[in-house]
Protein backbone atom coordinates (compact mmCIF):
# COMPACT_ATOMS: atom_id res chain seq x y z
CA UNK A 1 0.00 0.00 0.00
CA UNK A 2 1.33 3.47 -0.21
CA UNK A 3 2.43 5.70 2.35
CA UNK A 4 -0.25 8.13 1.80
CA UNK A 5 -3.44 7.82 -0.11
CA UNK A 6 -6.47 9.68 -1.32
CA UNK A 7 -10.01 8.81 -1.18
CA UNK A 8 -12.72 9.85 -3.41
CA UNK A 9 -13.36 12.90 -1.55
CA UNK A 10 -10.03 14.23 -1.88
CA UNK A 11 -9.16 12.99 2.06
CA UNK A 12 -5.67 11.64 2.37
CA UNK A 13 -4.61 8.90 4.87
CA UNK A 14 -0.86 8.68 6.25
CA UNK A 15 0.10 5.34 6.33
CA UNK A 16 3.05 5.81 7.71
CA UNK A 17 3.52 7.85 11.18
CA UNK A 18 -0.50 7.04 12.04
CA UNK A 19 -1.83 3.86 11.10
CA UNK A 20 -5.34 4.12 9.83
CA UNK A 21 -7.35 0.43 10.27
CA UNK A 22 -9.03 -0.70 7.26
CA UNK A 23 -12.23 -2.45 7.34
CA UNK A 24 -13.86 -4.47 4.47
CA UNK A 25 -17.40 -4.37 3.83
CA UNK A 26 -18.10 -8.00 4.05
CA UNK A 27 -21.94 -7.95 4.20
CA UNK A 28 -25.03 -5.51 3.79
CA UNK A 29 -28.33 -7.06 4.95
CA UNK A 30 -31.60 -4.91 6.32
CA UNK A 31 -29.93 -1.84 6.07
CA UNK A 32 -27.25 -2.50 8.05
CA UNK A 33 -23.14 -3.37 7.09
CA UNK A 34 -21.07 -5.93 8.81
CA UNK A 35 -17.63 -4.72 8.33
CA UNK A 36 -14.35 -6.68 9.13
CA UNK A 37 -11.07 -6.06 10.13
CA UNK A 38 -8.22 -7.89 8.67
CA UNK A 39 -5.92 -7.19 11.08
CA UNK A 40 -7.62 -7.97 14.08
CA UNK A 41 -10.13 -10.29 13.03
CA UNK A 42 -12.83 -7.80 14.50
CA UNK A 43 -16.25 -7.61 13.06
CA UNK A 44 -19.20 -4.54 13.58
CA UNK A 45 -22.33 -3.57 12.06
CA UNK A 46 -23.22 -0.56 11.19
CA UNK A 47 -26.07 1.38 9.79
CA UNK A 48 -25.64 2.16 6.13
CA UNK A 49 -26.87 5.55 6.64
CA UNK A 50 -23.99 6.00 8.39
CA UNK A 51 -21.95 5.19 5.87
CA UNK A 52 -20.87 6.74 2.33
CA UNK A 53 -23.78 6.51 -0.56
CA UNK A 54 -23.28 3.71 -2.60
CA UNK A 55 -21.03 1.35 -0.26
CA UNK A 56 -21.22 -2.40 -1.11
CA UNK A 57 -19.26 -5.56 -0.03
CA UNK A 58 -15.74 -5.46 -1.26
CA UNK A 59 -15.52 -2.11 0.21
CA UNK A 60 -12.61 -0.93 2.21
CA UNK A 61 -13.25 2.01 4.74
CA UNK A 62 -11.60 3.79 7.09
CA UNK A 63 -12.60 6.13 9.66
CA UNK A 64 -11.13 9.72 10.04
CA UNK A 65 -12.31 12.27 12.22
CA UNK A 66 -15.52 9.96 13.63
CA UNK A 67 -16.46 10.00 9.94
CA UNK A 68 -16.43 6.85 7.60
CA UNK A 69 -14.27 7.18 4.07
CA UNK A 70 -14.59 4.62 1.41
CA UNK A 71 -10.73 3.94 0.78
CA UNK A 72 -10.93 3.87 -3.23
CA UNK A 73 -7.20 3.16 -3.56
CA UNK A 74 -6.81 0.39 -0.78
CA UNK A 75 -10.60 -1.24 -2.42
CA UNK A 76 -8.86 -1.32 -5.88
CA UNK A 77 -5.64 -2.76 -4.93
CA UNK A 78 -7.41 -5.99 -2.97
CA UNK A 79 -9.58 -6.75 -6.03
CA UNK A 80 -6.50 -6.50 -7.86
CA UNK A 81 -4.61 -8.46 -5.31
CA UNK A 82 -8.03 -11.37 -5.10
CA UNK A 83 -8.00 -11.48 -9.14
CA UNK A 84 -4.44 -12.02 -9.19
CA UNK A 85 -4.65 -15.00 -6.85
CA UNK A 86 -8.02 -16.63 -8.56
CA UNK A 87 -5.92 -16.48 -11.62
CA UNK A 88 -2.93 -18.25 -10.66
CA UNK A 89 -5.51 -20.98 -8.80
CA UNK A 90 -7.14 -21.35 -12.22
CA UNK A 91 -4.02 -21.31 -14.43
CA UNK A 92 -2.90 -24.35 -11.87
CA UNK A 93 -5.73 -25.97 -12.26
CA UNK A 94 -5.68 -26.22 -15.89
CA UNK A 95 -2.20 -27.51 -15.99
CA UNK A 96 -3.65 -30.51 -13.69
């Protein structure tokens, strides 16, 4: 990841001197979001209205100021990262 990155909204998130924790949308059922920590293995559920418009599972947030960012940069790079590993998984596959 890189040290510093931008959201959507322009907010940027040093990744260096202060961790920020990113959690992954894993679920959104009845208006509410279970979202899980990688790190720590933590889950919560939130609200969706307390969330950013449009948030779905695959999501990575973060929370800045007692305000959730979707993390557009750290969400890319994990599909990226998930592809990259279902590929190689296939491609083995194939060779038997």
């Amino acid at each position: 990841m890189d040290k510093q990155s931008t959201d959507s909204a322009g907010i940027r998130f040093e990744m260096v001197n202060r961790p920020v924790p990113l959690w992954v949308i894993d679920r959104v059922e009845n208006g509410w979001a279970v979202l899980e920590n990688g790190d720590t293995m933590e889950s919560i559920s939130l609200p969706v209205e307390g969330l950013p418009g449009g948030v779905k599972p695959g999501d990575t947030l973060v929370r800045v100021e007692g305000k959730w960012h979707r993390h557009d940069a750290e969400t890319a790079a994990r599909k990226k990262q998930i592809g990259d590993r279902f590929a190689r998984i296939k491609a083995a596959n194939a060779r038997g």
